[in-house]
Protein backbone atom coordinates (compact mmCIF):
# COMPACT_ATOMS: atom_id res chain seq x y z
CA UNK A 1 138.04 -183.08 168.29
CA UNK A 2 141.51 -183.61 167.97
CA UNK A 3 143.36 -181.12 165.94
CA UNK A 4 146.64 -179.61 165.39
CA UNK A 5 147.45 -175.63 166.45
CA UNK A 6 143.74 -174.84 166.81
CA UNK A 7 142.23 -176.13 170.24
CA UNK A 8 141.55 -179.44 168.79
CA UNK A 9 138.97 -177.67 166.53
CA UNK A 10 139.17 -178.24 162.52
CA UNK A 11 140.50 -175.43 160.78
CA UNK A 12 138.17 -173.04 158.89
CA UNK A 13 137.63 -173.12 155.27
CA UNK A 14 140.95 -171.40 153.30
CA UNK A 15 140.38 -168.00 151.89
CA UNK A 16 136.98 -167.58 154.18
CA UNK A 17 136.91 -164.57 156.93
CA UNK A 18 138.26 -166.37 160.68
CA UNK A 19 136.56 -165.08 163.76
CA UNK A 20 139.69 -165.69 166.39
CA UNK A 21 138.58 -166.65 169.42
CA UNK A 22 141.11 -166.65 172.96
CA UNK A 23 140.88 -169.33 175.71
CA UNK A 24 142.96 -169.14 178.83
CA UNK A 25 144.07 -172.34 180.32
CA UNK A 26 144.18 -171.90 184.18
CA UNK A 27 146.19 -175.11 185.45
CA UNK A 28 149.64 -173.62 182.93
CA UNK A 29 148.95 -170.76 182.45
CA UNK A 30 148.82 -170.41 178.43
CA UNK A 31 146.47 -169.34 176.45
CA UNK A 32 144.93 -170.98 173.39
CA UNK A 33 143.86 -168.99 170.00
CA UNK A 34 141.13 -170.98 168.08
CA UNK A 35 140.33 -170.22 164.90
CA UNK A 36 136.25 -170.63 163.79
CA UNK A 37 134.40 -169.74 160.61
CA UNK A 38 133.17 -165.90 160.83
CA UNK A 39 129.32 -167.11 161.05
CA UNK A 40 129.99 -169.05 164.44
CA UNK A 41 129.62 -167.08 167.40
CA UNK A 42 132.55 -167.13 170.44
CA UNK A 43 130.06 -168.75 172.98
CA UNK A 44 130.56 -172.37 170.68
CA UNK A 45 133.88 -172.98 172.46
CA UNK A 46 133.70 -174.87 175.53
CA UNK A 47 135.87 -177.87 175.24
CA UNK A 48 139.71 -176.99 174.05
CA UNK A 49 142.79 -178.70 173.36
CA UNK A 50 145.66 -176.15 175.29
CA UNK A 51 148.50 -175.33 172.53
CA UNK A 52 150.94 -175.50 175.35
CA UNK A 53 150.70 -178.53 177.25
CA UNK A 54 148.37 -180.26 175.00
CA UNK A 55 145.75 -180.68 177.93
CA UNK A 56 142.24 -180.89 177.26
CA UNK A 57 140.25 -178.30 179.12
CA UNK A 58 136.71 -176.64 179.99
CA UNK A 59 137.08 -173.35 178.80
CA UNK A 60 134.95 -171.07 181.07
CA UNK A 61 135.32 -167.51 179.45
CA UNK A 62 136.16 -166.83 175.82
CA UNK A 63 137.42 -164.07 174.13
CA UNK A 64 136.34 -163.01 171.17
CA UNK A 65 139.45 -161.38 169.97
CA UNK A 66 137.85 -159.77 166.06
CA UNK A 67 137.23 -161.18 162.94
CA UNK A 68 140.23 -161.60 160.45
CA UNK A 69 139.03 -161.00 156.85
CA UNK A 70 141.21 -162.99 154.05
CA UNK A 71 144.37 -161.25 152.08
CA UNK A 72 143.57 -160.24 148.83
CA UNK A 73 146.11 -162.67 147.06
CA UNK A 74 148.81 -160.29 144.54
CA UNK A 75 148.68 -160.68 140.97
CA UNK A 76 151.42 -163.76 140.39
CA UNK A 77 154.88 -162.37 139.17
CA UNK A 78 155.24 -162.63 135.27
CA UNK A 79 158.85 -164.10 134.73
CA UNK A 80 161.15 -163.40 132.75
CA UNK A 81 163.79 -161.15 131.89
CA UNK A 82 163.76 -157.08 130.97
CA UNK A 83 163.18 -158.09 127.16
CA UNK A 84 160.50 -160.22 126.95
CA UNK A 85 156.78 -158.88 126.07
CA UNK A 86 156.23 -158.18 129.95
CA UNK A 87 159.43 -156.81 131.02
CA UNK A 88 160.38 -153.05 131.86
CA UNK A 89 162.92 -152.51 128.76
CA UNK A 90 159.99 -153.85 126.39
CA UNK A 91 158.16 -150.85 126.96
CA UNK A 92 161.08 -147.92 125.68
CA UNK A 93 162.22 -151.26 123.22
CA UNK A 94 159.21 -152.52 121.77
CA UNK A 95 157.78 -149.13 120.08
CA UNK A 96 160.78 -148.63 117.73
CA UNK A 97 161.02 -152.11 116.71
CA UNK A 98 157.37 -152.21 115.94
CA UNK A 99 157.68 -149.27 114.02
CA UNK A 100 160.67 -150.98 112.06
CA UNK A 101 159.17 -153.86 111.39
CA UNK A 102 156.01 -151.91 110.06
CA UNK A 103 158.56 -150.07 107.34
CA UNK A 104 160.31 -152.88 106.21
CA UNK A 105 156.89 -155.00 105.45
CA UNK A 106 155.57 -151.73 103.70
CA UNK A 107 159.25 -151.77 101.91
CA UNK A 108 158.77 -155.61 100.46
CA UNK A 109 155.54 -154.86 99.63
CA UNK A 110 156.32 -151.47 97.29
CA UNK A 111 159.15 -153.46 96.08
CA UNK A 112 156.71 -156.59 94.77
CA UNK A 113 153.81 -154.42 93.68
């Protein structure tokens, strides 16, 4: 039961929704957030590991402060500079040289024909 930062409990599965669940430990005072997989219910906490003082406890009353649903992670950042196939400048860049390169193979091509 012993854990680190969540009332001794282990910590959910990564990327799964968190029910967060609030414990008040009477003899200091603090009060301890645990952290459970969405499907369990509040009521499952009764023993808890205080954040503060590290003191074991009975917890009496829990909170059940809401369920916290994942972030949706953000596309990774391409790098890179301006000029390469994914920067900004490639956009205004990349039509003209396209369109060079397409008359200059069209050039050799009249030229060996």
């Amino acid at each position: 039961m012993e854990g680190k930062n969540n009332g001794g409990f282990p910590e959910p599965p990564a990327g799964a929704a968190v029910r967060l669940v609030r414990c008040e430990h009477a003899a200091c005072g603090a009060a301890t957030r645990v952290r459970l997989p969405q499907v369990l219910p509040a009521t499952v906490v009764r023993h808890v590991v205080c954040d503060t003082c590290r003191e074991p406890f009975e917890c009496d009353q829990t909170f059940d402060v809401g369920v916290a649903h994942p972030l949706t992670p953000r596309p990774a950042q391409v790098p890179g500079g301006p000029l390469t196939p994914h920067g900004h400048a490639w956009r205004y860049v990349g039509v003209p040289v396209a369109a060079a390169a397409v008359g200059g193979a069209l050039a050799v091509i009249q030229r060996l024909g």
